[in-house]
Protein backbone atom coordinates (compact mmCIF):
# COMPACT_ATOMS: atom_id res chain seq x y z
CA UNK A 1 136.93 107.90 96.91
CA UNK A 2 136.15 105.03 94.40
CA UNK A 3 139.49 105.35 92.93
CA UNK A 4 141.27 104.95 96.50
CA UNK A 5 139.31 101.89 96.91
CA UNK A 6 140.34 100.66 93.57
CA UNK A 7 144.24 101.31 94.54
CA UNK A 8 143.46 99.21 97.40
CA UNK A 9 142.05 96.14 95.57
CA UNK A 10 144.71 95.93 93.64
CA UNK A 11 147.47 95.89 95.83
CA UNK A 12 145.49 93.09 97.93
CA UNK A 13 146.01 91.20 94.82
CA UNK A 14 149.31 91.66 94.89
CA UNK A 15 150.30 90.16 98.53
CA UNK A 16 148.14 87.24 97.56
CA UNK A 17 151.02 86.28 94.83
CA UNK A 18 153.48 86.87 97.20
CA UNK A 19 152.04 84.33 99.40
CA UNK A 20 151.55 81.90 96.96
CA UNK A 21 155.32 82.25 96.45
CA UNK A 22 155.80 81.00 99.85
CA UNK A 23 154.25 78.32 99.19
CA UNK A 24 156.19 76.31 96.75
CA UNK A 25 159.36 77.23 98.27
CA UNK A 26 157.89 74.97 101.63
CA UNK A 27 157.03 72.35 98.80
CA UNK A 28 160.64 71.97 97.91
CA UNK A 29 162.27 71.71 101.04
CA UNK A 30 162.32 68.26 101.59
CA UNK A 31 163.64 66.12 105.30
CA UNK A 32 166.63 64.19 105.56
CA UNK A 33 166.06 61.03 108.07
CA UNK A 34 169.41 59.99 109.56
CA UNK A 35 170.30 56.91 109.91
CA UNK A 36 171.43 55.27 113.25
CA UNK A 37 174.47 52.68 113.36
């Protein structure tokens, strides 16, 4: 049973790089304003 919980740890720290990802990608995007004539 320890091991299992182990396992589990471990691939909790893996989704938390995944979101972190995520996060940067938003960080790029950036909004064009258009301008009105």
């Amino acid at each position: 049973m320890m091991m299992m919980k182990k396992k589990k740890k471990w691939r909790k720290k893996k989704k938390k790089s995944k979101k972190k990802k995520k996060k940067k990608k938003k960080k790029k995007k950036k909004k064009k304003k258009k301008k009105k004539k």
